[in-house]
Protein backbone atom coordinates (compact mmCIF):
# COMPACT_ATOMS: atom_id res chain seq x y z
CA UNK A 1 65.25 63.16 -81.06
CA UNK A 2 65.38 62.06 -77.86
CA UNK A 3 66.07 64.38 -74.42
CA UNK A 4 68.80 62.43 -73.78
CA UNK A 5 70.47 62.99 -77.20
CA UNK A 6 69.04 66.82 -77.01
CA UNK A 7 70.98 67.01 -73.95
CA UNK A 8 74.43 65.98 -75.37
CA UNK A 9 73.73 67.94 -78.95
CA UNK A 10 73.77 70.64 -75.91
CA UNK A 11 76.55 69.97 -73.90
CA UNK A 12 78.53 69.41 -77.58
CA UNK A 13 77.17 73.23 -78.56
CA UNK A 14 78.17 74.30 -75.23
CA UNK A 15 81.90 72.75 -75.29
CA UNK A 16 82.23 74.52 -78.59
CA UNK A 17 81.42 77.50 -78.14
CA UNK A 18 83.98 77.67 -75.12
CA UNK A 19 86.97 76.51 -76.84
CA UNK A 20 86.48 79.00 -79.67
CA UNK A 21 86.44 81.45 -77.00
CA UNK A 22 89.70 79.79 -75.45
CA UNK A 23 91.43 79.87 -78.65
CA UNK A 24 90.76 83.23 -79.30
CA UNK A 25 91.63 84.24 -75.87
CA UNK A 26 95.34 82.68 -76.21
CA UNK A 27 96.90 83.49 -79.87
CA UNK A 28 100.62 83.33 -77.96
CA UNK A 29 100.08 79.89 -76.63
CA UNK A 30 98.62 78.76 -79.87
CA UNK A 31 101.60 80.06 -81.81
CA UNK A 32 103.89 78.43 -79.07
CA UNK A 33 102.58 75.54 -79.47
CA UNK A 34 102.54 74.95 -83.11
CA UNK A 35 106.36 76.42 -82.72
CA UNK A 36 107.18 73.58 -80.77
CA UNK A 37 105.20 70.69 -82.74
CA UNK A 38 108.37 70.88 -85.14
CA UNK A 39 110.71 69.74 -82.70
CA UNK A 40 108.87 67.68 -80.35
CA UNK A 41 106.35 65.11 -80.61
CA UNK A 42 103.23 66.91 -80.45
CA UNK A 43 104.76 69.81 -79.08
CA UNK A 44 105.08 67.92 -75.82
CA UNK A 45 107.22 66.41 -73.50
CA UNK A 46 104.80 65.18 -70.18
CA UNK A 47 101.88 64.03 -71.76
CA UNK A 48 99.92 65.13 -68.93
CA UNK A 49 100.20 68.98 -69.60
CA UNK A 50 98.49 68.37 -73.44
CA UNK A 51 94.62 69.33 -74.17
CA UNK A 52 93.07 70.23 -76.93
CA UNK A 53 92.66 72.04 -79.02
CA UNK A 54 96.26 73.08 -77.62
CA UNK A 55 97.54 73.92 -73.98
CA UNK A 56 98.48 76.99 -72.25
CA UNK A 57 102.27 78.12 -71.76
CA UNK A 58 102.57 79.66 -69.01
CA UNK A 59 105.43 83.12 -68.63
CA UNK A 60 106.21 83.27 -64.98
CA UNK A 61 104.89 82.52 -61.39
CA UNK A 62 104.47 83.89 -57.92
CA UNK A 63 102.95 82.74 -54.79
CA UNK A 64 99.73 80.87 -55.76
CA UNK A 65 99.15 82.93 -59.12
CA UNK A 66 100.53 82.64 -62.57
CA UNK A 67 100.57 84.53 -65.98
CA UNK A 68 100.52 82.98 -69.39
CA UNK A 69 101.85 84.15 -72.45
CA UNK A 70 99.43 86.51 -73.49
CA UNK A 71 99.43 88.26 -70.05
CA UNK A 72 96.17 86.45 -68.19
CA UNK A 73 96.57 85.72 -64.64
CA UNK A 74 95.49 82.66 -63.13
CA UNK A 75 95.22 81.25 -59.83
CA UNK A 76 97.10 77.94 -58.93
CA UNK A 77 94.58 75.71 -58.08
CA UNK A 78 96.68 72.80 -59.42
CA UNK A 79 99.82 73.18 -57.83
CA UNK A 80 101.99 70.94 -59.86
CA UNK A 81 99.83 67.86 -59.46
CA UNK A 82 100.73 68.04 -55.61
CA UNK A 83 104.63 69.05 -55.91
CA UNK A 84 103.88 72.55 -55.68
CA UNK A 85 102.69 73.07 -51.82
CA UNK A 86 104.91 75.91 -51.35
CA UNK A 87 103.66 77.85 -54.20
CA UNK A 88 105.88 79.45 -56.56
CA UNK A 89 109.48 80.74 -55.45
CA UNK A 90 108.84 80.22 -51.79
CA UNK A 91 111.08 82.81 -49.41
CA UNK A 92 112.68 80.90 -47.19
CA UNK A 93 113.46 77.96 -49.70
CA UNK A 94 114.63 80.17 -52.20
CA UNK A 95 116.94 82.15 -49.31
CA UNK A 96 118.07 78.53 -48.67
CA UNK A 97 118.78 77.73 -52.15
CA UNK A 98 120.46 80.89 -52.82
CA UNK A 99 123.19 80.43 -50.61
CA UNK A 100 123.49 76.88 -51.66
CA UNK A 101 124.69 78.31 -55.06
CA UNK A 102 127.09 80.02 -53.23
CA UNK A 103 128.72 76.72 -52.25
CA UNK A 104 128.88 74.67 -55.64
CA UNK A 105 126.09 72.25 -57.07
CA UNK A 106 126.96 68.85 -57.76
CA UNK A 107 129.95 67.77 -55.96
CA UNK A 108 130.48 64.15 -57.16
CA UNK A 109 130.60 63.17 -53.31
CA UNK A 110 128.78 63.10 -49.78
CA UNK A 111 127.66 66.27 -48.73
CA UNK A 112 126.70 68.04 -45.07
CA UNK A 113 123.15 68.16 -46.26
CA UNK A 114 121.62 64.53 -47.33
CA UNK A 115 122.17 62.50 -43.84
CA UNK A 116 119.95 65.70 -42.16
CA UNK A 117 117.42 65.35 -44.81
CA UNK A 118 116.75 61.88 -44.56
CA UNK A 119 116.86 61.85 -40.61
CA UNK A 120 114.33 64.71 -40.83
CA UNK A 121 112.59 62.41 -43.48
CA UNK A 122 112.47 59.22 -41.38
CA UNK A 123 111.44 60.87 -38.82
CA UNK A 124 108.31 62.70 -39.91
CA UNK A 125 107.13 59.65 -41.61
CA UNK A 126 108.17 56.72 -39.18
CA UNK A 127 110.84 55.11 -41.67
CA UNK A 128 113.67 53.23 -40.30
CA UNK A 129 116.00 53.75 -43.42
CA UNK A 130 115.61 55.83 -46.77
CA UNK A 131 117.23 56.06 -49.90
CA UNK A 132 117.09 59.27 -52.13
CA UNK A 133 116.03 59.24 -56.09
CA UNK A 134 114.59 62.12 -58.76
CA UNK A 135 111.68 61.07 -59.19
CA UNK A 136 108.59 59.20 -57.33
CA UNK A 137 108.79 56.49 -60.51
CA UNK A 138 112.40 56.12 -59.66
CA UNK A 139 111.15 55.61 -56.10
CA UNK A 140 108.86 52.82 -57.01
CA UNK A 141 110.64 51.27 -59.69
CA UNK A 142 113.11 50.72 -56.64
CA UNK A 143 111.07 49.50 -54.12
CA UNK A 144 109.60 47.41 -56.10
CA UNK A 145 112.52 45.49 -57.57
CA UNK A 146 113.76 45.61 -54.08
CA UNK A 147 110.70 43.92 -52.88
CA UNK A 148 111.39 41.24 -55.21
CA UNK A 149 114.75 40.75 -54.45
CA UNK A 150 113.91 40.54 -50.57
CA UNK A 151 110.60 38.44 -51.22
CA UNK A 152 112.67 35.91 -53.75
CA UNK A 153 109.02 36.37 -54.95
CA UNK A 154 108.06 37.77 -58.81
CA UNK A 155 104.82 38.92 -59.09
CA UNK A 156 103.29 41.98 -57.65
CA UNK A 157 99.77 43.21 -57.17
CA UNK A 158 97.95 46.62 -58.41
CA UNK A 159 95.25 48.42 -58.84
CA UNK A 160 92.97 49.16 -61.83
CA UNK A 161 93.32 52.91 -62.31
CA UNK A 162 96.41 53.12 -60.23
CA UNK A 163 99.71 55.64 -61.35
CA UNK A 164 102.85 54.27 -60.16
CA UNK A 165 105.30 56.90 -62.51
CA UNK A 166 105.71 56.60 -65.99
CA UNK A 167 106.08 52.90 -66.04
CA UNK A 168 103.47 51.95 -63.90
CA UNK A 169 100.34 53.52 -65.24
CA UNK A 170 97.48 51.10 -64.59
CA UNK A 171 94.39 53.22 -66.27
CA UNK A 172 92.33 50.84 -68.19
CA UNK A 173 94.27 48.04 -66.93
CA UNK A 174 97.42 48.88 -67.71
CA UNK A 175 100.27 50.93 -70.19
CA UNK A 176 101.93 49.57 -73.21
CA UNK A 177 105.41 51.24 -72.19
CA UNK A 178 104.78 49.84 -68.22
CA UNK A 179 108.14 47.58 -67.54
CA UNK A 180 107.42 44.25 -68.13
CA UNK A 181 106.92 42.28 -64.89
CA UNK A 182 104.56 39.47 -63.78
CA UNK A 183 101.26 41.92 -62.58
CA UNK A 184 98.26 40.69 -60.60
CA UNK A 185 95.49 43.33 -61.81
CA UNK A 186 92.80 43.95 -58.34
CA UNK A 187 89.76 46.45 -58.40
CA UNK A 188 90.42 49.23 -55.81
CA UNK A 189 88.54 49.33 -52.68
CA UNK A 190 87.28 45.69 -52.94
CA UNK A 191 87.98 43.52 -50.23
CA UNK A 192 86.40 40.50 -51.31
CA UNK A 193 88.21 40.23 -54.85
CA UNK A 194 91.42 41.55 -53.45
CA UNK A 195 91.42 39.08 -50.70
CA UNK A 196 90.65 36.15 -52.85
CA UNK A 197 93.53 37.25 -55.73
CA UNK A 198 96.47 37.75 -52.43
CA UNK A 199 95.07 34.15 -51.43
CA UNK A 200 95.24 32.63 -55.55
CA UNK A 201 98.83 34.06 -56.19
CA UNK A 202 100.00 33.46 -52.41
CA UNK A 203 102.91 31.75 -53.19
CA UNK A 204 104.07 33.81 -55.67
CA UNK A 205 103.09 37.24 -54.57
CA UNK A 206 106.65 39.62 -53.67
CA UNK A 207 104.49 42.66 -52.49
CA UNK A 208 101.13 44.99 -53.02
CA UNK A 209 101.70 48.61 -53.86
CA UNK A 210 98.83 51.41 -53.75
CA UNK A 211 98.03 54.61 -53.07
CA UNK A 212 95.89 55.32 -49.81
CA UNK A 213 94.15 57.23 -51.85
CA UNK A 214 94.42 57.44 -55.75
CA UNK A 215 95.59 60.62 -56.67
CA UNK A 216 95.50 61.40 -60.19
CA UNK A 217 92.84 58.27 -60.70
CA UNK A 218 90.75 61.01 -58.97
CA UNK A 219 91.48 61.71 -55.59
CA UNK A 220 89.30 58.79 -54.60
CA UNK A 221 90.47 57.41 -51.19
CA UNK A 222 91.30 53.70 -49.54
CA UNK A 223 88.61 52.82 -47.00
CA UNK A 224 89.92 51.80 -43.63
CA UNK A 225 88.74 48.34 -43.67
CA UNK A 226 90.56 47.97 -47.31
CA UNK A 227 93.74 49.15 -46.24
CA UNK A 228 93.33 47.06 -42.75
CA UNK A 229 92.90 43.57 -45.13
CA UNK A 230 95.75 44.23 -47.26
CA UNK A 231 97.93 44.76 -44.18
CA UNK A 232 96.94 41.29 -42.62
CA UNK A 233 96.92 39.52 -45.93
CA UNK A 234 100.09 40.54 -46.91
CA UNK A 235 101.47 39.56 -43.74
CA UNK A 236 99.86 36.22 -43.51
CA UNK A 237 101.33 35.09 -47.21
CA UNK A 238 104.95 36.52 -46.62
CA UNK A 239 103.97 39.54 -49.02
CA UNK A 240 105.45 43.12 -48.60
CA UNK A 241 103.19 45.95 -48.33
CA UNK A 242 104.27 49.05 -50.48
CA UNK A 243 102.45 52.23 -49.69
CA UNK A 244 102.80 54.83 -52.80
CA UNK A 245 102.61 58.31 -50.89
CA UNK A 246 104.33 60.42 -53.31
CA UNK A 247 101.11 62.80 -53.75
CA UNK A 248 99.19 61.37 -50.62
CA UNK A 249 102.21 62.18 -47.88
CA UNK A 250 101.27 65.92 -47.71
CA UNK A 251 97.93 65.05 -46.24
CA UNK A 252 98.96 64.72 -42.66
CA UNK A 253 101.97 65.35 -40.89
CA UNK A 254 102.98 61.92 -40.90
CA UNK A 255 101.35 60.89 -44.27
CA UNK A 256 97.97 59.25 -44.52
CA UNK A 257 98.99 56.45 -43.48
CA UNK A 258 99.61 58.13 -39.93
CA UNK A 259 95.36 58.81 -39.99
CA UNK A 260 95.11 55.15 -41.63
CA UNK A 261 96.56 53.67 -38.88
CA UNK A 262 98.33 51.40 -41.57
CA UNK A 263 102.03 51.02 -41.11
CA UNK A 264 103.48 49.56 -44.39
CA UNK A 265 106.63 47.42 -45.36
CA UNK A 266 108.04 50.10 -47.24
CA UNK A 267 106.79 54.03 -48.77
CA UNK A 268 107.70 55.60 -51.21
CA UNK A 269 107.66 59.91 -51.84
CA UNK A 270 108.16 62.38 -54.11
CA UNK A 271 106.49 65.54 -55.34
CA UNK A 272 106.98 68.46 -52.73
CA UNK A 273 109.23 67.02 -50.40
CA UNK A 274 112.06 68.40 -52.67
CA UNK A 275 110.85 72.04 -51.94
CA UNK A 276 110.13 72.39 -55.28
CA UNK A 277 113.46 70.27 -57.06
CA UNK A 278 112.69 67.04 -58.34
CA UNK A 279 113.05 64.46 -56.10
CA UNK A 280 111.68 61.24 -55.22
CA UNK A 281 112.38 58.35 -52.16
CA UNK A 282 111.73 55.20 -50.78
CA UNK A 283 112.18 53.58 -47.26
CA UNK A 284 110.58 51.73 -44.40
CA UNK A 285 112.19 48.87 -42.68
CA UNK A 286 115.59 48.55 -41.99
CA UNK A 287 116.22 44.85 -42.83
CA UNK A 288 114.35 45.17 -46.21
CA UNK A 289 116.71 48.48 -46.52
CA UNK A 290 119.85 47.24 -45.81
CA UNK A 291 120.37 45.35 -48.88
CA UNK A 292 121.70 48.84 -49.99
CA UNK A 293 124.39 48.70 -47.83
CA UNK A 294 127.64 49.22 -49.71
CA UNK A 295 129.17 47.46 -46.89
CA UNK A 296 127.53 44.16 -47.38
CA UNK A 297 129.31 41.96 -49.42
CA UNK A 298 126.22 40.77 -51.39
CA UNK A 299 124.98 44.87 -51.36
CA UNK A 300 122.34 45.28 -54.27
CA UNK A 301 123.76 49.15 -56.10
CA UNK A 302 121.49 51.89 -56.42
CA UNK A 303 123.02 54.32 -58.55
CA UNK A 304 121.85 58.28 -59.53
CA UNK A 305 123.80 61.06 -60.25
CA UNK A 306 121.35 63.43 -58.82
CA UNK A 307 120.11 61.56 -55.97
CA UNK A 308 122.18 63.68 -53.39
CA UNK A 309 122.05 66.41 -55.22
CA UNK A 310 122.83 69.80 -53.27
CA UNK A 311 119.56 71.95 -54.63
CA UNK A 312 116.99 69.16 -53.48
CA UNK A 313 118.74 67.92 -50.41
CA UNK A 314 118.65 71.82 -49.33
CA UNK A 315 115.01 72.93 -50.68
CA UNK A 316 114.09 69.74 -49.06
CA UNK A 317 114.85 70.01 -45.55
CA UNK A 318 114.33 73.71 -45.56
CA UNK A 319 111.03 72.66 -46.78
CA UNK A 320 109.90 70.21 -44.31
CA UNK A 321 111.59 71.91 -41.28
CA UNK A 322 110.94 75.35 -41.54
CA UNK A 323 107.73 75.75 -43.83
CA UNK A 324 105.51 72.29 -43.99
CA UNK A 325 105.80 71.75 -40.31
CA UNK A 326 103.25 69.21 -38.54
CA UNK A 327 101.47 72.09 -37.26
CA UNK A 328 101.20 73.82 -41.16
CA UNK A 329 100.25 70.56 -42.47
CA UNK A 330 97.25 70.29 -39.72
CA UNK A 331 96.01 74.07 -40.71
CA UNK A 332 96.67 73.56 -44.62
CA UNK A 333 94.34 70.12 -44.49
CA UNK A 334 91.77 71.53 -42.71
CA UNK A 335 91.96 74.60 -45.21
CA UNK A 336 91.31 71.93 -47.90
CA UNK A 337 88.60 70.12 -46.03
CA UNK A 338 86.84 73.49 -45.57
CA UNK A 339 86.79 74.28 -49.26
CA UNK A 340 85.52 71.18 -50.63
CA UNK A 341 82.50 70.88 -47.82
CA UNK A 342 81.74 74.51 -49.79
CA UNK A 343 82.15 73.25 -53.10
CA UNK A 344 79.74 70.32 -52.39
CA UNK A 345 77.17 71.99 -50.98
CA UNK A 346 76.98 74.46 -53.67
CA UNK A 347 76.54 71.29 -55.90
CA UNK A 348 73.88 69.87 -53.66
CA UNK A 349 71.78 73.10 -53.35
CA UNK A 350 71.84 72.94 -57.13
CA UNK A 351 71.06 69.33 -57.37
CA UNK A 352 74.00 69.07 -60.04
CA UNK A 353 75.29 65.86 -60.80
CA UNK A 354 78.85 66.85 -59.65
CA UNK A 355 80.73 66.32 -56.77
CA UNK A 356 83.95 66.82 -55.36
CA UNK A 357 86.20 63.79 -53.47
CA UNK A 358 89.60 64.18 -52.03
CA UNK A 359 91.45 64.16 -48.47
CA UNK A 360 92.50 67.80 -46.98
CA UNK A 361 93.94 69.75 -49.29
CA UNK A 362 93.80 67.29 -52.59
CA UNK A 363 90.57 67.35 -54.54
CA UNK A 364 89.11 66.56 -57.73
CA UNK A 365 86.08 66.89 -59.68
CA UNK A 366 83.41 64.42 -60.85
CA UNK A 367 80.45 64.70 -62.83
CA UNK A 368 78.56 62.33 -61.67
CA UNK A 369 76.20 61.39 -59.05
CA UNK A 370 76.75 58.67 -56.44
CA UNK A 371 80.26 57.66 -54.19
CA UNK A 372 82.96 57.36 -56.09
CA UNK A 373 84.75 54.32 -54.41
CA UNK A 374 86.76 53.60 -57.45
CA UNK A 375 88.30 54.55 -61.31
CA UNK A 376 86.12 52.70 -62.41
CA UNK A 377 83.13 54.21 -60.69
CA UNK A 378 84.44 56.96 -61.86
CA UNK A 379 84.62 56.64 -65.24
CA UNK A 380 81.08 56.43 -65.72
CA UNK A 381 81.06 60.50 -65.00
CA UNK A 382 80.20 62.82 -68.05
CA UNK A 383 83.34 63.26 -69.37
CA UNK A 384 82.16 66.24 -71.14
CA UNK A 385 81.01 68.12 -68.75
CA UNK A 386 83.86 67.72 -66.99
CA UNK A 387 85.68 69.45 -70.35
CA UNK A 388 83.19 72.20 -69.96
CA UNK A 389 84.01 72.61 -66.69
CA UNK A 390 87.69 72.91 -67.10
CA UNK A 391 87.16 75.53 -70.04
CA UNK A 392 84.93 77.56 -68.00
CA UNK A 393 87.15 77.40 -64.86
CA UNK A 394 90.20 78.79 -67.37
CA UNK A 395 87.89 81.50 -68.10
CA UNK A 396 87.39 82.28 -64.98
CA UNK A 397 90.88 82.63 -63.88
CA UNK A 398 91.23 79.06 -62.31
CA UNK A 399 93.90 77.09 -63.75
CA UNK A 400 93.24 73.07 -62.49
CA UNK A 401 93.50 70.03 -64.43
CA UNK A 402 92.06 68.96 -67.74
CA UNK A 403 91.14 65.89 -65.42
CA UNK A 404 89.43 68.01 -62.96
CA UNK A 405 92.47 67.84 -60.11
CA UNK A 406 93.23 70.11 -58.11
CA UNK A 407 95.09 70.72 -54.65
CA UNK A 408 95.10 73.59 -52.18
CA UNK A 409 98.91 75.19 -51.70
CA UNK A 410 100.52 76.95 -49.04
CA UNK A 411 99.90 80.60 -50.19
CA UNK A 412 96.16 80.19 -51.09
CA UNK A 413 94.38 81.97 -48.57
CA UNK A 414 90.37 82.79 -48.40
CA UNK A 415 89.95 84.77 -51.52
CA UNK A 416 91.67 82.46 -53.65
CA UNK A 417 89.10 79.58 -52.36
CA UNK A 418 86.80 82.52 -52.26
CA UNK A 419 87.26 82.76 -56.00
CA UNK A 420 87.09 79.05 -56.41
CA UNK A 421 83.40 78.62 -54.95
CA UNK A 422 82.51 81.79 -57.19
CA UNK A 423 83.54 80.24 -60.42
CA UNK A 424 81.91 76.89 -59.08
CA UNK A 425 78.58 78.71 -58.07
CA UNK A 426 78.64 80.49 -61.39
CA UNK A 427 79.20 77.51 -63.71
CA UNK A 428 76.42 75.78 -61.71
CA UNK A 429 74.37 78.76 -62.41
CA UNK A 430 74.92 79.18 -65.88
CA UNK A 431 75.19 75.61 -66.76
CA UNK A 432 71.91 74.58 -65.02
CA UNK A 433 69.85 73.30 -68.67
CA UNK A 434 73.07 70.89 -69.11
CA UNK A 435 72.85 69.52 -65.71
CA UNK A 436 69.77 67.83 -65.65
């Protein structure tokens, strides 16, 4: 037998051995789960939160730590794929909320709270105009058929390996349950190819949308120089540039692309800037905006029953006023920057092939050596060691991703990241024969 096929007879030994330890650490969540197979499909409804050989169910939350149901605590390392900054029942947002209750919910009408929210909104992140939804895939599902509309234009460029929502999932090229419109597939990060696809389909092309950096793709970020091109091209061929900062916004007070230097057509947000509600957005310009105008006779609708709803429109600006400030977003990114330059040199001083990308205080895991400069650069990476690193984070109280994400939240201080290198150092350590 060869080393190489020692090596993953190994690593399959090793992966084993920790999920029988996982399943017999978690008989609650097991029985949960099999409870819930009979009435949904696969016991599941966000196919993200599914692993085998079954997932954990979590009780109840505080701060940055969590219990499941058989009483293990964890600490929050994933943060609700980005939508959790403030950690878990916040103070001051739920004080906020609280005496929203007091007031009625839904109201069926214009309330005192959604025209100070999306000032505040407009204002943090340079937007002209914005428009309120539930969702970040509500948010780009709109601004992209708004693009169209604006552009006369019907096709519309992404990434390999980009996430968009629910409906725009282009992993492997693209998602059988994506809505149906006229795609122009580009590798991320490559000028040369984008360039020359923006220049093929010039005539045709209604807009580009992208994450500055790809967030659950794997926290792998948009070089300058990439980001600079697709501003100019799209420019030069009449295209709109969309900017997807639903996860990315939180990395600087005025998103990234305030350190970018980028200013796009339109953005779109979601995640945490509902204080913890769901909520999405999109705006940017006000003449590509204004088609929403209700007081235009050719106005395009944009319907929602939630979109104004009290909870969000009051966890949100509470949110982004009083706790994420500019000056709590400089000190939690730096926080975040701080942790993974720990985490990597652990993995260098070990000589493990795993690293850790990300921006501030978004991160993810990648076993593999070499820059990661796209998905698929990174899906050459072990993919079971990264299992075996998930399982043996779990064990160690550290509750992430399956897909190795993870972001830093507002009430992780220095022993939670404390804890974090530890569990890192120690899977290093006692992982060394696999990591060869």
């Amino acid at each position: 037998m060869s080393e190489s096929s020692l090596r993953n007879t190994d690593i399959d030994a090793a992966l084993n051995e920790a999920k029988e330890a996982y399943v017999t650490s978690a008989p609650r969540s097991l029985a949960r789960y099999v409870e819930a197979t009979t009435v949904m499909p696969g016991g599941n409804t966000r196919t993200v939160l599914h692993y085998a050989p079954f997932p954990l169910a979590m009780a109840r939350a505080e701060g940055c730590r969590m219990w499941d149901v058989d009483g293990r605590e964890f600490i929050d390392f994933l943060g609700e794929y980005t939508a959790g900054l403030y950690g878990h029942s916040h103070p001051v947002i739920r004080a906020a909320l609280d005496r929203a209750l007091d007031n009625g919910i839904s109201f069926g009408a214009s309330n005192m709270t959604e025209a100070r929210f999306a000032r505040a909104v407009c204002e943090r992140f340079g937007l002209e105009r914005v428009r309120f939804t539930n969702s970040g895939t509500e948010a780009n599902l709109l601004a992209i058929s708004l693009g169209r509309i604006f552009t006369r234009r019907k096709k519309v460029l992404v990434f390999n390996g980009g996430y968009h929502g629910a409906v725009f999932g282009f992993a492997g090229g693209g998602s059988p349950i994506n809505v149906p419109l006229d795609y122009v597939l580009a590798p991320y990060n490559d000028i040369e190819r984008t360039q020359a696809l923006i220049a093929a389909n010039a005539d045709e092309l209604a807009l580009v949308i992208l994450e500055p950096m790809i967030g659950s793709g794997g926290c792998i970020a948009a070089s300058a120089d990439f980001l600079g091109m697709l501003r100019r091209e799209t420019a030069r061929v009449g295209a709109l540039l969309v900017l997807d900062e639903v996860m990315t916004s939180r990395l600087a007070p005025g998103g990234l692309q305030s350190v970018a230097g980028v200013k796009p057509d339109l953005t779109t947000f979601g995640k945490y800037i509902g204080g913890g509600m769901s909520f999405g957005a999109f705006g940017g310009r006000a003449d590509i905006m204004d088609l929403f105008d209700p007081r235009r006779a050719d106005a395009l609708p944009h319907a929602g029953t939630f979109n104004n709803n009290v909870l969000t429109m009051t966890a949100g600006l509470t949110g982004l006023t009083e706790v994420y400030t500019p000056e709590a977003a400089v000190a939690l990114n730096a926080r975040g920057e701080k942790l993974r330059e720990r985490l990597n040199a652990l993995c260098r001083t070990a000589d493990a092939p795993v690293q850790f990308t990300g921006i501030g205080s978004m991160l993810a895991v990648h076993t593999m050596r070499g820059p990661v400069t796209s998905p698929e650069v990174a899906a050459k990476a072990d993919p079971k060691l990264k299992e075996l690193f998930f399982f043996d984070m779990l064990a160690h109280g550290i509750w992430l991703a399956r897909r190795g994400m993870m972001t830093v939240s507002l009430p992780i201080g220095d022993a939670e990241c404390d804890a974090l290198v530890a569990a890192v150092e120690e899977f290093l350590s006692a992982r060394r024969s696999l990591l060869r």
